[in-house]
PDB file of N, CA and C in Angstrom:
ATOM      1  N   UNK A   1      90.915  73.486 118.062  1.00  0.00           N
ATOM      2  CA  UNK A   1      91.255  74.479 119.069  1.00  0.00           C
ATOM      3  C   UNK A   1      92.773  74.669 119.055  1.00  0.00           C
ATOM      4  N   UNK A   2      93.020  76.232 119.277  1.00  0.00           N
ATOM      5  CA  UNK A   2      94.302  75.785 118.880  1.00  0.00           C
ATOM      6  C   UNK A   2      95.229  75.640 120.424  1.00  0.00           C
ATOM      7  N   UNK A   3      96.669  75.607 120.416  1.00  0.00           N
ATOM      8  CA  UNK A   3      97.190  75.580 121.741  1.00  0.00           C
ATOM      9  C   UNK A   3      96.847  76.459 122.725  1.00  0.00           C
ATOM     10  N   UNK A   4      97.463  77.346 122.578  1.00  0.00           N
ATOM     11  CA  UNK A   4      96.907  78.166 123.920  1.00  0.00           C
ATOM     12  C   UNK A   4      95.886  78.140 124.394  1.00  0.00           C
ATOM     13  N   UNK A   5      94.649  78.199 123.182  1.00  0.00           N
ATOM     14  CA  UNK A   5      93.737  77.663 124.278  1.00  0.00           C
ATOM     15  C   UNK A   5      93.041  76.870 125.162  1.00  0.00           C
ATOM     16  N   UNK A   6      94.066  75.659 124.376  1.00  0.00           N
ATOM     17  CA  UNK A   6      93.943  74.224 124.976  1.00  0.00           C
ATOM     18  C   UNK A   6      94.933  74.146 126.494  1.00  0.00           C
ATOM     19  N   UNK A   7      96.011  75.021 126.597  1.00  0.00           N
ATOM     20  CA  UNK A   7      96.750  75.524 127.855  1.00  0.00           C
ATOM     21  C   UNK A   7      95.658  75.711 128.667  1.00  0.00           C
ATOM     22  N   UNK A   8      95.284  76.866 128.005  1.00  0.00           N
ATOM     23  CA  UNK A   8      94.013  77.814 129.190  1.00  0.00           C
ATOM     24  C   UNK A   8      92.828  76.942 129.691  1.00  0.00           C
ATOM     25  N   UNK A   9      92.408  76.270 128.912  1.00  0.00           N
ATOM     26  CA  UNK A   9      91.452  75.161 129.109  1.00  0.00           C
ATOM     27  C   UNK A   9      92.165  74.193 130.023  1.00  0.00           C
ATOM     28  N   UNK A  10      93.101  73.507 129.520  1.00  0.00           N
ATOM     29  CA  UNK A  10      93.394  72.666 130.455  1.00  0.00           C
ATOM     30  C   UNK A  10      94.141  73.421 132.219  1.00  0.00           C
ATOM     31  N   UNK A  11      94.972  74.624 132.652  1.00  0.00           N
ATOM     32  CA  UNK A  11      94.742  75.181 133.613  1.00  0.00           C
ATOM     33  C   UNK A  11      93.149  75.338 134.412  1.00  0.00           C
ATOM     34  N   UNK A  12      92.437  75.739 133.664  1.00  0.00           N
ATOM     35  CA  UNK A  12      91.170  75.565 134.444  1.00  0.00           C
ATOM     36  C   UNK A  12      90.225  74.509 135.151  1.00  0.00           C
ATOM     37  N   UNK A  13      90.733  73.376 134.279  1.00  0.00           N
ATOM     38  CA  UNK A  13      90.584  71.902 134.785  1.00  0.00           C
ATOM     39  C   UNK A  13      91.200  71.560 136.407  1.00  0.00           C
ATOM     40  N   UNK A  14      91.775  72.291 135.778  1.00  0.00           N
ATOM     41  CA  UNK A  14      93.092  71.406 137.286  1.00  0.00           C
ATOM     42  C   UNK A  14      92.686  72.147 137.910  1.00  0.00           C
ATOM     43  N   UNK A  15      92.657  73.633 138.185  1.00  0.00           N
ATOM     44  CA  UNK A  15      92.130  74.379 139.673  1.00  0.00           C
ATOM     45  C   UNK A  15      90.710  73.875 139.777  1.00  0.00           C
ATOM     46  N   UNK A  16      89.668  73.691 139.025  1.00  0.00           N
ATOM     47  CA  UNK A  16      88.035  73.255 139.148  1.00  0.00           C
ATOM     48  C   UNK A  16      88.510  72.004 139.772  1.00  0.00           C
ATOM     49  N   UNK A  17      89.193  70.969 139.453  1.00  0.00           N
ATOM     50  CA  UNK A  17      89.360  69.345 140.109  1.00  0.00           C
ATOM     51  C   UNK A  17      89.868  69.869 141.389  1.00  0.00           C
ATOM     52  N   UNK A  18      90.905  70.335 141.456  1.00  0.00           N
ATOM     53  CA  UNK A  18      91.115  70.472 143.096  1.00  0.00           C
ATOM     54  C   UNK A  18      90.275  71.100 144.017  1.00  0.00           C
ATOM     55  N   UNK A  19      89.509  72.530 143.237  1.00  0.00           N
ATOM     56  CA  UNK A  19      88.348  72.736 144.351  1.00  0.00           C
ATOM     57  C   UNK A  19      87.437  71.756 144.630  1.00  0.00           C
ATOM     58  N   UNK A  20      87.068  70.982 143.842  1.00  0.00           N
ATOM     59  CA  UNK A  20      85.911  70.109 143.529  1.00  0.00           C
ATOM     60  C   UNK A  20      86.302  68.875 144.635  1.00  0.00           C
ATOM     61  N   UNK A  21      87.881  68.402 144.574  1.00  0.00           N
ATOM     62  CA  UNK A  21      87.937  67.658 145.490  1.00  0.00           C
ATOM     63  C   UNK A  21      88.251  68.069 147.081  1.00  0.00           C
ATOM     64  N   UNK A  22      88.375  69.411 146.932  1.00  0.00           N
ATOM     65  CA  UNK A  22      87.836  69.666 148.545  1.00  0.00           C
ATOM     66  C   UNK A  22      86.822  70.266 148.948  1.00  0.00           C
ATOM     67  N   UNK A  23      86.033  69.600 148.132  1.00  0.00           N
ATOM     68  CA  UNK A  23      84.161  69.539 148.439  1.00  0.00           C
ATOM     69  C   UNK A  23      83.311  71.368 147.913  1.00  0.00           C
ATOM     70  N   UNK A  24      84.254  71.782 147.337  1.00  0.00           N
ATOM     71  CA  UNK A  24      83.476  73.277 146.901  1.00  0.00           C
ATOM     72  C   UNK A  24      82.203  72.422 146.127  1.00  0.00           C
ATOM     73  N   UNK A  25      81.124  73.869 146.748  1.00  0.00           N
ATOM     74  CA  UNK A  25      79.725  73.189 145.899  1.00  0.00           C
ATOM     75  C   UNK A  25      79.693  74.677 145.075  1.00  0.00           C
ATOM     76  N   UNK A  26      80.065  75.520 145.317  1.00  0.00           N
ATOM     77  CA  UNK A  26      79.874  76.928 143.926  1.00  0.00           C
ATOM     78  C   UNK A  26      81.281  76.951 143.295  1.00  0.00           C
ATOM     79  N   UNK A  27      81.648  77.074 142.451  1.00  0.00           N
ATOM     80  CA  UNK A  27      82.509  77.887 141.990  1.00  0.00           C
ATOM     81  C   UNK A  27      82.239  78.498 140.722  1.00  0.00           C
ATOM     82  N   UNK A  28      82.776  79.711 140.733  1.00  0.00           N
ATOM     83  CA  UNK A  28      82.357  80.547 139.432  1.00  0.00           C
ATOM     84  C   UNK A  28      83.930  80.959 138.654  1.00  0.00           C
ATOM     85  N   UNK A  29      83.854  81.056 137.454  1.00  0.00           N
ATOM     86  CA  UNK A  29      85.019  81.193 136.448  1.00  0.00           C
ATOM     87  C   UNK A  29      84.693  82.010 135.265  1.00  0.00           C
ATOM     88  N   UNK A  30      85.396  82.627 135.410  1.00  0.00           N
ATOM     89  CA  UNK A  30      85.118  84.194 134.282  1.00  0.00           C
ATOM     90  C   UNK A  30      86.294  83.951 133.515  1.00  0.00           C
ATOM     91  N   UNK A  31      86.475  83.962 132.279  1.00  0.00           N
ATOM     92  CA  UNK A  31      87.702  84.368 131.348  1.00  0.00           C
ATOM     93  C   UNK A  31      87.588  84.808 130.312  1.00  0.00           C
ATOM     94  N   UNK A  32      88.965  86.135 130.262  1.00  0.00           N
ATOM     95  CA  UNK A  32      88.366  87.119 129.922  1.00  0.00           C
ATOM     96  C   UNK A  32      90.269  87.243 128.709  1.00  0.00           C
ATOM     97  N   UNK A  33      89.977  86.700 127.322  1.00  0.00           N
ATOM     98  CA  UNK A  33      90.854  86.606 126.925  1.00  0.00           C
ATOM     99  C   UNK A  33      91.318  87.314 125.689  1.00  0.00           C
ATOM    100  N   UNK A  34      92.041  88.289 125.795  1.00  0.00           N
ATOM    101  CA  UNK A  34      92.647  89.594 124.764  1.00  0.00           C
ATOM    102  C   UNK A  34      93.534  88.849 124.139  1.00  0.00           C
ATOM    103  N   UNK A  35      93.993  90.291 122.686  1.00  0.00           N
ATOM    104  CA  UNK A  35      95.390  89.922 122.434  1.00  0.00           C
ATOM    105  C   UNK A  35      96.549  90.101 122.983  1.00  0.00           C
ATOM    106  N   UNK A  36      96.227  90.550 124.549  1.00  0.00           N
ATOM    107  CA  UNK A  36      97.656  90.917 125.493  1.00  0.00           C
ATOM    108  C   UNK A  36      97.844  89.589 125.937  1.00  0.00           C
ATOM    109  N   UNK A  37      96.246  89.526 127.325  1.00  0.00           N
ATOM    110  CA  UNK A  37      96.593  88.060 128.007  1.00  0.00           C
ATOM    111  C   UNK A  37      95.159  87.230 128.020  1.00  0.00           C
ATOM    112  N   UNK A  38      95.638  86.120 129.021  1.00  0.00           N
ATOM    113  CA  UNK A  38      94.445  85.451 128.940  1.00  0.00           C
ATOM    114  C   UNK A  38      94.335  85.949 130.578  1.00  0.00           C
ATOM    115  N   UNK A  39      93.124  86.177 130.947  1.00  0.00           N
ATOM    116  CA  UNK A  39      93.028  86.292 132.575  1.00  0.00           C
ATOM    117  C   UNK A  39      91.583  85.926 133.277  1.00  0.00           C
ATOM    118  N   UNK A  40      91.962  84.454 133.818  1.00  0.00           N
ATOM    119  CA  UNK A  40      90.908  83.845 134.277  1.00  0.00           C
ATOM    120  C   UNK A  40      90.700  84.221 135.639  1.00  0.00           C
ATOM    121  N   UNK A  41      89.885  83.774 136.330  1.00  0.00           N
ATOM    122  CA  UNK A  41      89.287  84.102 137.520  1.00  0.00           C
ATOM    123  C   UNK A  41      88.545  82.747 138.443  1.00  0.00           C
ATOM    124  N   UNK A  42      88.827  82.539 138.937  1.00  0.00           N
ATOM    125  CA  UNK A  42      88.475  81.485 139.875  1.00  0.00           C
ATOM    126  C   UNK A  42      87.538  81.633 141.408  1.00  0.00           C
ATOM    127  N   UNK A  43      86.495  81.634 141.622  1.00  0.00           N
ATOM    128  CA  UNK A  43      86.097  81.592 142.938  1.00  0.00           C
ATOM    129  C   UNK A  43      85.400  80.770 143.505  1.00  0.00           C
ATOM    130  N   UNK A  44      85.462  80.220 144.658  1.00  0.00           N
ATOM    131  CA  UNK A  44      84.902  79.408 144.870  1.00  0.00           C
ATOM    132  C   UNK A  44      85.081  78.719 146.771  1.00  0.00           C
ATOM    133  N   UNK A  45      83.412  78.246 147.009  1.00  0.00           N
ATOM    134  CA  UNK A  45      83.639  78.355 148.548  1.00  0.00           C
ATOM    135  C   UNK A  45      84.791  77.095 149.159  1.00  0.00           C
ATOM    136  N   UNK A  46      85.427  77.844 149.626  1.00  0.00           N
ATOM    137  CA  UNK A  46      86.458  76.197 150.384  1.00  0.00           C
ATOM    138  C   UNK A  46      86.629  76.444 151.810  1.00  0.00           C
ATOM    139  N   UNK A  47      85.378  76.875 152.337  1.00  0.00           N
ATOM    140  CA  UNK A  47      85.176  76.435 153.806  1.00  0.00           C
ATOM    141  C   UNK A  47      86.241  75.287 154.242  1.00  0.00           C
ATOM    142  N   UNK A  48      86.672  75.371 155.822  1.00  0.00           N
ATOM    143  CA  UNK A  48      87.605  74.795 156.112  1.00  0.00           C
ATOM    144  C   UNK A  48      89.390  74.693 155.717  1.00  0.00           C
ATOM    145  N   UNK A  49      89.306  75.472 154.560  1.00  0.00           N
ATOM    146  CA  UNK A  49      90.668  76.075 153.948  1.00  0.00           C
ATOM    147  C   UNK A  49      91.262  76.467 154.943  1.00  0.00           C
ATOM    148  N   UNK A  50      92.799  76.366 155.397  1.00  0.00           N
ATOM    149  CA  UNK A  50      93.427  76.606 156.934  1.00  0.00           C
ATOM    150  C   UNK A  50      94.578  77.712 156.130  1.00  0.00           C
ATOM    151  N   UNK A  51      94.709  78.822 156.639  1.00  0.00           N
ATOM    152  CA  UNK A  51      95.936  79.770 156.296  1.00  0.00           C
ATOM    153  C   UNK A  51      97.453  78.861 156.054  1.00  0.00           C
ATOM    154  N   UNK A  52      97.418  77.869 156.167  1.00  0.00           N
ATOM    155  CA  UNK A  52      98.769  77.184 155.711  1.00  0.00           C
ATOM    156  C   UNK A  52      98.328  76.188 154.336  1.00  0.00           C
ATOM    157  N   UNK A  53      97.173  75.792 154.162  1.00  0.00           N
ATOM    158  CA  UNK A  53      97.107  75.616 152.859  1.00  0.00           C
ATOM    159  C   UNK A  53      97.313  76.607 152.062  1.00  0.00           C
ATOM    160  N   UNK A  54      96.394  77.739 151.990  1.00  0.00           N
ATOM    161  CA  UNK A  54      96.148  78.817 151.746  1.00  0.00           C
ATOM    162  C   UNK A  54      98.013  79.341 150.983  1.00  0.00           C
ATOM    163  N   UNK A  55      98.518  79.373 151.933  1.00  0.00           N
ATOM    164  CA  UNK A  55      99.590  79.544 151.655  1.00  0.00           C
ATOM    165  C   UNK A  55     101.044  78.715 150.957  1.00  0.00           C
ATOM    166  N   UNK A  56     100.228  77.303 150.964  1.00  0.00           N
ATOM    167  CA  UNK A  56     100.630  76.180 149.829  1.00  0.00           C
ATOM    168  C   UNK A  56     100.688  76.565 148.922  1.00  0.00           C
ATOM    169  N   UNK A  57      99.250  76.552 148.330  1.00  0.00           N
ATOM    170  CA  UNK A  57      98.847  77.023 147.224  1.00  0.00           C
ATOM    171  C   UNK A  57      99.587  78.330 146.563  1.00  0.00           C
ATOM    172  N   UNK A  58      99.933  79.030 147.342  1.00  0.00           N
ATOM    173  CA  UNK A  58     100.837  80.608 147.305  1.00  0.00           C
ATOM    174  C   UNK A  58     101.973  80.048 146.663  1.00  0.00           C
ATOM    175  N   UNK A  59     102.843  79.303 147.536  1.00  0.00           N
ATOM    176  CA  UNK A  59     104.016  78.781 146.934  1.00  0.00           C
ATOM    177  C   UNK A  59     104.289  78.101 145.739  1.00  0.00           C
ATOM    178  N   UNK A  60     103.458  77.690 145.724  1.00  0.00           N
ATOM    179  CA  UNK A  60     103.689  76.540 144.677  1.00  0.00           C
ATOM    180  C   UNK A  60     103.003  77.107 143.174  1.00  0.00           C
ATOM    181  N   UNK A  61     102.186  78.240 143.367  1.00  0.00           N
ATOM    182  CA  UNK A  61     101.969  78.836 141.992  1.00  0.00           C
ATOM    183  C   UNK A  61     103.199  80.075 141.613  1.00  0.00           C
ATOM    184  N   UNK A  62     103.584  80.225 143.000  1.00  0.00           N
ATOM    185  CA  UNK A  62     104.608  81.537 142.870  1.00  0.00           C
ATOM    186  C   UNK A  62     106.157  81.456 142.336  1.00  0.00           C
ATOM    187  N   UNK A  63     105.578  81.023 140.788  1.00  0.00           N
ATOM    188  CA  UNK A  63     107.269  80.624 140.119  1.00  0.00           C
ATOM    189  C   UNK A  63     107.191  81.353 138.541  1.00  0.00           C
ATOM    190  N   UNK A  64     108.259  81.523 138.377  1.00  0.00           N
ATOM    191  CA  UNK A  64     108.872  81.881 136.780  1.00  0.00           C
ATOM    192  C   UNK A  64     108.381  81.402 135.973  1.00  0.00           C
ATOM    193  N   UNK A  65     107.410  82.349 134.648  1.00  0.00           N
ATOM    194  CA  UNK A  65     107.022  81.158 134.040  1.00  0.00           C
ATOM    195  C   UNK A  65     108.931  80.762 133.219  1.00  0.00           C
ATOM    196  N   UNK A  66     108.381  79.366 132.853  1.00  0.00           N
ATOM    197  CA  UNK A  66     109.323  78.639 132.041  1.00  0.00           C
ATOM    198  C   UNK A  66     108.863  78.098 130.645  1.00  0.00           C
ATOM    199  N   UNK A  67     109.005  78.717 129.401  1.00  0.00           N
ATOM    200  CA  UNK A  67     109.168  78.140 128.477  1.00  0.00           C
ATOM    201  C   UNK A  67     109.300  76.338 128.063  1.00  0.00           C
ATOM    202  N   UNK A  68     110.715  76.305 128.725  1.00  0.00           N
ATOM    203  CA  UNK A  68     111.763  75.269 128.893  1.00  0.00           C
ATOM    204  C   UNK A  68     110.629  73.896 129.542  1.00  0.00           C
ATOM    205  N   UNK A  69     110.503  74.315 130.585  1.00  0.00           N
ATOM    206  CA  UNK A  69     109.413  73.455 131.457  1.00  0.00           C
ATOM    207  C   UNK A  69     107.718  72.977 130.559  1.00  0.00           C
ATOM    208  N   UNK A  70     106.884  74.229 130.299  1.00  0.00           N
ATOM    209  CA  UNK A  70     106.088  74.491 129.399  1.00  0.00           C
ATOM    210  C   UNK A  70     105.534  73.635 128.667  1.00  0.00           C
ATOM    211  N   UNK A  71     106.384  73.468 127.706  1.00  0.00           N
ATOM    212  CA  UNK A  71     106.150  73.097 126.416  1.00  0.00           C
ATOM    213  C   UNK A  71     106.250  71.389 127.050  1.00  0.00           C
ATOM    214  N   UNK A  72     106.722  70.811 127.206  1.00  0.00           N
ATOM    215  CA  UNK A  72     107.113  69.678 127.684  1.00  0.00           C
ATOM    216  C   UNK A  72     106.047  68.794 128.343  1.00  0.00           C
ATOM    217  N   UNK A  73     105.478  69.754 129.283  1.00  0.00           N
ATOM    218  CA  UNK A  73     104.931  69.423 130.251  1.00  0.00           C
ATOM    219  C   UNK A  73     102.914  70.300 130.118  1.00  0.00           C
ATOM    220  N   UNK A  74     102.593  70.840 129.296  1.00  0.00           N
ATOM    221  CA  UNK A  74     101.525  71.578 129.429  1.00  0.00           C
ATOM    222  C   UNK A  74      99.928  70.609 129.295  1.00  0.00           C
ATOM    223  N   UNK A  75     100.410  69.568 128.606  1.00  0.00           N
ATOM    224  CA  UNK A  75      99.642  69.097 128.212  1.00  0.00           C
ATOM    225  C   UNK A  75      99.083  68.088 129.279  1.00  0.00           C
ATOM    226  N   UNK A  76     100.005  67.757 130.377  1.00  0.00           N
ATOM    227  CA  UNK A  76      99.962  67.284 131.786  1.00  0.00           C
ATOM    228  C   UNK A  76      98.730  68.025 132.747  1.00  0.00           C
ATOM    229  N   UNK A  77      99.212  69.639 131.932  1.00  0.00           N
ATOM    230  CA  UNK A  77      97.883  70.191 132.866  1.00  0.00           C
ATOM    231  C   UNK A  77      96.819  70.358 133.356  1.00  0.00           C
ATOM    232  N   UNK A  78      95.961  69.581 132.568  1.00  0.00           N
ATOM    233  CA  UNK A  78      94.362  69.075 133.121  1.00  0.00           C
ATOM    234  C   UNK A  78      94.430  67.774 134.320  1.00  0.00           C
ATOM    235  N   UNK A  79      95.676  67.190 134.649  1.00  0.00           N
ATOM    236  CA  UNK A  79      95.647  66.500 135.663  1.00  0.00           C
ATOM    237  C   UNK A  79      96.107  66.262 136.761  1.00  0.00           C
ATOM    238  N   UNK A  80      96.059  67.961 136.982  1.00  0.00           N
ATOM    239  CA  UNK A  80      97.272  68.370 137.902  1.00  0.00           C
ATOM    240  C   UNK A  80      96.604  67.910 139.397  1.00  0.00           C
ATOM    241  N   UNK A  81      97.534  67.110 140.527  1.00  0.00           N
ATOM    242  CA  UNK A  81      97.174  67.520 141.772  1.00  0.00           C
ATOM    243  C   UNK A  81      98.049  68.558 142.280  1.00  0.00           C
ATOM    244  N   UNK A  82      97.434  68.721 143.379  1.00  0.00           N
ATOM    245  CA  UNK A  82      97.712  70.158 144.481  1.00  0.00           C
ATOM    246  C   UNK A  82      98.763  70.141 144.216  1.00  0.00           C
ATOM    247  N   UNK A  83      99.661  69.156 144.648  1.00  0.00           N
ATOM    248  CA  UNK A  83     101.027  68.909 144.887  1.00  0.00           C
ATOM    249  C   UNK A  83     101.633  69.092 143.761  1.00  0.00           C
ATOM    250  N   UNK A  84     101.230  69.208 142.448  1.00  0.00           N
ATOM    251  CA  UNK A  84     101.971  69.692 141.105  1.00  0.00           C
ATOM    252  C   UNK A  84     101.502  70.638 140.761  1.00  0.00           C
ATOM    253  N   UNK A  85     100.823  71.897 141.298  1.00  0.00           N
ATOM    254  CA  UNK A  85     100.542  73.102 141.307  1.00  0.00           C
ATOM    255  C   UNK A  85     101.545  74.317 140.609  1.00  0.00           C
ATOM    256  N   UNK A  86     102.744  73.488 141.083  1.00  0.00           N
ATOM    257  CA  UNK A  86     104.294  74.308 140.416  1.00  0.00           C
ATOM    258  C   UNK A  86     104.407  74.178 139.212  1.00  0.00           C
ATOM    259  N   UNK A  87     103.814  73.146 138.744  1.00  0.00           N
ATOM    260  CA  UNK A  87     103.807  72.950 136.903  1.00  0.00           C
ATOM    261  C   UNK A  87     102.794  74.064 136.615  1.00  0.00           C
ATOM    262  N   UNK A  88     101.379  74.490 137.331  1.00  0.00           N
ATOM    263  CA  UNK A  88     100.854  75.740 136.412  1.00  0.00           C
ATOM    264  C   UNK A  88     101.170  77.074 136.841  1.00  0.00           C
ATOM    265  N   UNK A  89     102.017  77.073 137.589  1.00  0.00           N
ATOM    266  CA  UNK A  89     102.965  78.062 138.104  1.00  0.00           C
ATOM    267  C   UNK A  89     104.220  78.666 137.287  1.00  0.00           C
ATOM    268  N   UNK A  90     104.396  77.910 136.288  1.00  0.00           N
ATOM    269  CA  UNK A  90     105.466  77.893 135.412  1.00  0.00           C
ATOM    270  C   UNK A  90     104.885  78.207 134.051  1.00  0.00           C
ATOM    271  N   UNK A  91     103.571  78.086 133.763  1.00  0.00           N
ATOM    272  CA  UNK A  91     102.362  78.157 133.031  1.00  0.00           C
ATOM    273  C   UNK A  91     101.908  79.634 132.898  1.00  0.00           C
ATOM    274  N   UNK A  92     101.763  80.631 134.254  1.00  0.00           N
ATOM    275  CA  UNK A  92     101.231  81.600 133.924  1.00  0.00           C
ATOM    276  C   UNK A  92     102.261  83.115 134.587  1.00  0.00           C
ATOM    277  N   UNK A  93     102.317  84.056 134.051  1.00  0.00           N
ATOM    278  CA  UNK A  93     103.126  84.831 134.166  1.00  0.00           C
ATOM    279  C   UNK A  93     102.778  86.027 135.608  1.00  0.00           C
ATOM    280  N   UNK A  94     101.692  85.842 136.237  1.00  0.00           N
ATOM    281  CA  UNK A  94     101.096  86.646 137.582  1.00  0.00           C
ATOM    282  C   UNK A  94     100.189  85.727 138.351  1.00  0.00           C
ATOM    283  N   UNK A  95      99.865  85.911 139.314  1.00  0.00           N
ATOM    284  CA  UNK A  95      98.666  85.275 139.969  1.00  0.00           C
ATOM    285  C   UNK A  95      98.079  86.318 141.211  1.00  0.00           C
ATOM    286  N   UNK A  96      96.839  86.313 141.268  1.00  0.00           N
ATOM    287  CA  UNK A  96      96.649  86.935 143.004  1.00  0.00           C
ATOM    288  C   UNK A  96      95.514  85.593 143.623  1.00  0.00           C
ATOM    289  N   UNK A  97      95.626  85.780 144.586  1.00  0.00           N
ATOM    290  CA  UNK A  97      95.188  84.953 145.613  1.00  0.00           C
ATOM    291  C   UNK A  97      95.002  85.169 146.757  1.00  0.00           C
ATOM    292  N   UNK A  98      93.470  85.265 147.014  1.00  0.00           N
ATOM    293  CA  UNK A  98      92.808  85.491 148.452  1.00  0.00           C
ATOM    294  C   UNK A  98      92.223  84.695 148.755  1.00  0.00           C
ATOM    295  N   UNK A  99      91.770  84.496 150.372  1.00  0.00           N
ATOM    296  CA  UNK A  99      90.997  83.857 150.883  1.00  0.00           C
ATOM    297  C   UNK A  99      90.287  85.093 152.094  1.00  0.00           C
ATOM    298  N   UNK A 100      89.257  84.510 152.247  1.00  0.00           N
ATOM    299  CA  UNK A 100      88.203  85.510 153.055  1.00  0.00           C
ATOM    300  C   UNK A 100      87.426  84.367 154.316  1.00  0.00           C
ATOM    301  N   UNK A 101      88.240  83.134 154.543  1.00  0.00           N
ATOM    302  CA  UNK A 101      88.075  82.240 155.123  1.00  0.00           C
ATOM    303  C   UNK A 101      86.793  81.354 155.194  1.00  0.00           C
ATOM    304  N   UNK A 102      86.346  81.863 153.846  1.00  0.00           N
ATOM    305  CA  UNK A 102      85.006  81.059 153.077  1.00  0.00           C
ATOM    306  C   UNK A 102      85.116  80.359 151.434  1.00  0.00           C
ATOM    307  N   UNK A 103      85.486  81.926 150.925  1.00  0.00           N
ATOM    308  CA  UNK A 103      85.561  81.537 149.457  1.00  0.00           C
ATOM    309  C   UNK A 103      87.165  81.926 149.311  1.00  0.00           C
ATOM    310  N   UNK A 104      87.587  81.158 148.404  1.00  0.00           N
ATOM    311  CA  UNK A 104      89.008  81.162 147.556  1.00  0.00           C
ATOM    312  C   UNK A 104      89.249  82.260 146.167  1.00  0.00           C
ATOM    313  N   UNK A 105      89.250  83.181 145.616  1.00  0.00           N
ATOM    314  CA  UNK A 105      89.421  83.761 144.527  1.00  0.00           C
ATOM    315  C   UNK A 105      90.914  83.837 144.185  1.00  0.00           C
ATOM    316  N   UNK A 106      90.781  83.165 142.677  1.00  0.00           N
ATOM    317  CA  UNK A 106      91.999  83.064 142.441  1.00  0.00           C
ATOM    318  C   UNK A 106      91.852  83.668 140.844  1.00  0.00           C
ATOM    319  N   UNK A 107      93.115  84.298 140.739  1.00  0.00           N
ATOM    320  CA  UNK A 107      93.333  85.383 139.310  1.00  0.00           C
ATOM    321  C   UNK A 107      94.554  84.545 138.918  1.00  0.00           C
ATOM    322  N   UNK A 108      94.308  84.236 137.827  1.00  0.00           N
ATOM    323  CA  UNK A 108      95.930  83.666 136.895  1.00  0.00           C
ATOM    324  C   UNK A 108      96.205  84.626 135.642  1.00  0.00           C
ATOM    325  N   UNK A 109      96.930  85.079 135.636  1.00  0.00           N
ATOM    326  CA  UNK A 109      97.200  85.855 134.089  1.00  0.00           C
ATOM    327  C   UNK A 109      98.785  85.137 133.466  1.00  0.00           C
ATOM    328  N   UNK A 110      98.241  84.993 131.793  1.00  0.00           N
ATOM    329  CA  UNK A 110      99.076  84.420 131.372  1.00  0.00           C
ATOM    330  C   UNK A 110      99.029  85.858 130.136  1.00  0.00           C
ATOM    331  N   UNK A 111     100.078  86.218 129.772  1.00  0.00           N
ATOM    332  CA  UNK A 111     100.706  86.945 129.149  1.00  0.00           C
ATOM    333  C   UNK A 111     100.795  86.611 127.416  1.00  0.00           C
ATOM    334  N   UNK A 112     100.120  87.200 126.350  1.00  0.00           N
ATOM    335  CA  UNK A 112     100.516  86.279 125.135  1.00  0.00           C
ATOM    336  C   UNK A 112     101.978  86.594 124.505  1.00  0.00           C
ATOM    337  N   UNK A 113     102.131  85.566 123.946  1.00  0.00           N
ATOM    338  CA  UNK A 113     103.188  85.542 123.245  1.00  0.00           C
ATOM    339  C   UNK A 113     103.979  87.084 122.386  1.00  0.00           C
ATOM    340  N   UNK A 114     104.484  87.597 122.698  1.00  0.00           N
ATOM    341  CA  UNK A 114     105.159  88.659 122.520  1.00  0.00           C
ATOM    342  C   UNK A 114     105.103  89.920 122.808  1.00  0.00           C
ATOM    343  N   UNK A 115     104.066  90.385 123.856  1.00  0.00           N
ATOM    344  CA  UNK A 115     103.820  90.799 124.880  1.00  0.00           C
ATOM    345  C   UNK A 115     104.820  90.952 126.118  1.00  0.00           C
ATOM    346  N   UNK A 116     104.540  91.969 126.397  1.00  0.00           N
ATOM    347  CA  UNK A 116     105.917  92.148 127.551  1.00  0.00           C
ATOM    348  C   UNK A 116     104.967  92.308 129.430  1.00  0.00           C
ATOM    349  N   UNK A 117     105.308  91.692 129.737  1.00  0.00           N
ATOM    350  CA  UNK A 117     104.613  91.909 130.992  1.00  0.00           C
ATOM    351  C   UNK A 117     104.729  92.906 131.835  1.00  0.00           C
ATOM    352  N   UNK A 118     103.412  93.270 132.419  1.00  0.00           N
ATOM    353  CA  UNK A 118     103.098  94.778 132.922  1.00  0.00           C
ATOM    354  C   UNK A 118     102.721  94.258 134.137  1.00  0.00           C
ATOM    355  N   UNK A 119     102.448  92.955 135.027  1.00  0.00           N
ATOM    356  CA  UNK A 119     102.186  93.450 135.895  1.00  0.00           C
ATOM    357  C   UNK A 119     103.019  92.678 136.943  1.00  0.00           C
TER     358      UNK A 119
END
């Protein structure tokens, strides 16, 4: 397999472990990966989710990706907790994120390599 998709694979780990450890019993994951980007999809019920987690989670994915950081550190990414969320934040080049105060849907888009970002 080659890297990137061992990136993408391992990002999906880490959001499935953290839903998983706050007791989600569905979650569903679509990825849907071109030669632009990779763009996964995350949903899943997290009943009891409080608008200030909610908004943890916001922060801490809402960073630059970094190269620099990246490479260094990617391979860390299948064992990410919550609290190192900023490492796959640095990982993917957009995110959206809702809550509907049941289920969580979360969009990561990572951008490929020489590709200019559109969104």
């Amino acid at each position: 397999m080659n890297t990137e998709r061992l990136k993408i694979t391992n990002m999906i780990s880490s959001i499935l472990a953290i839903m998983l450890k706050r007791k989600a019993t569905k979650v569903d994951i679509q990825v849907e990966n071109t030669d632009i980007e990779a763009r996964i999809n995350i949903s899943g019920n997290m009943e009891g989710l409080t608008k200030e987690e909610v908004e943890g989670f916001r922060k801490k994915l809402d960073n630059a990706r970094s190269m620099d950081i990246e490479e260094p550190y990617w391979e860390l990414s299948d064992t990410l907790e919550e609290e190192d969320l900023y490492l796959l934040g640095v990982m993917i080049d957009s995110f959206h994120l809702d809550f509907d105060g049941e289920y969580m849907h979360l969009t990561l888009i990572r951008k490929k390599e020489g590709t200019t970002e559109v969104e």
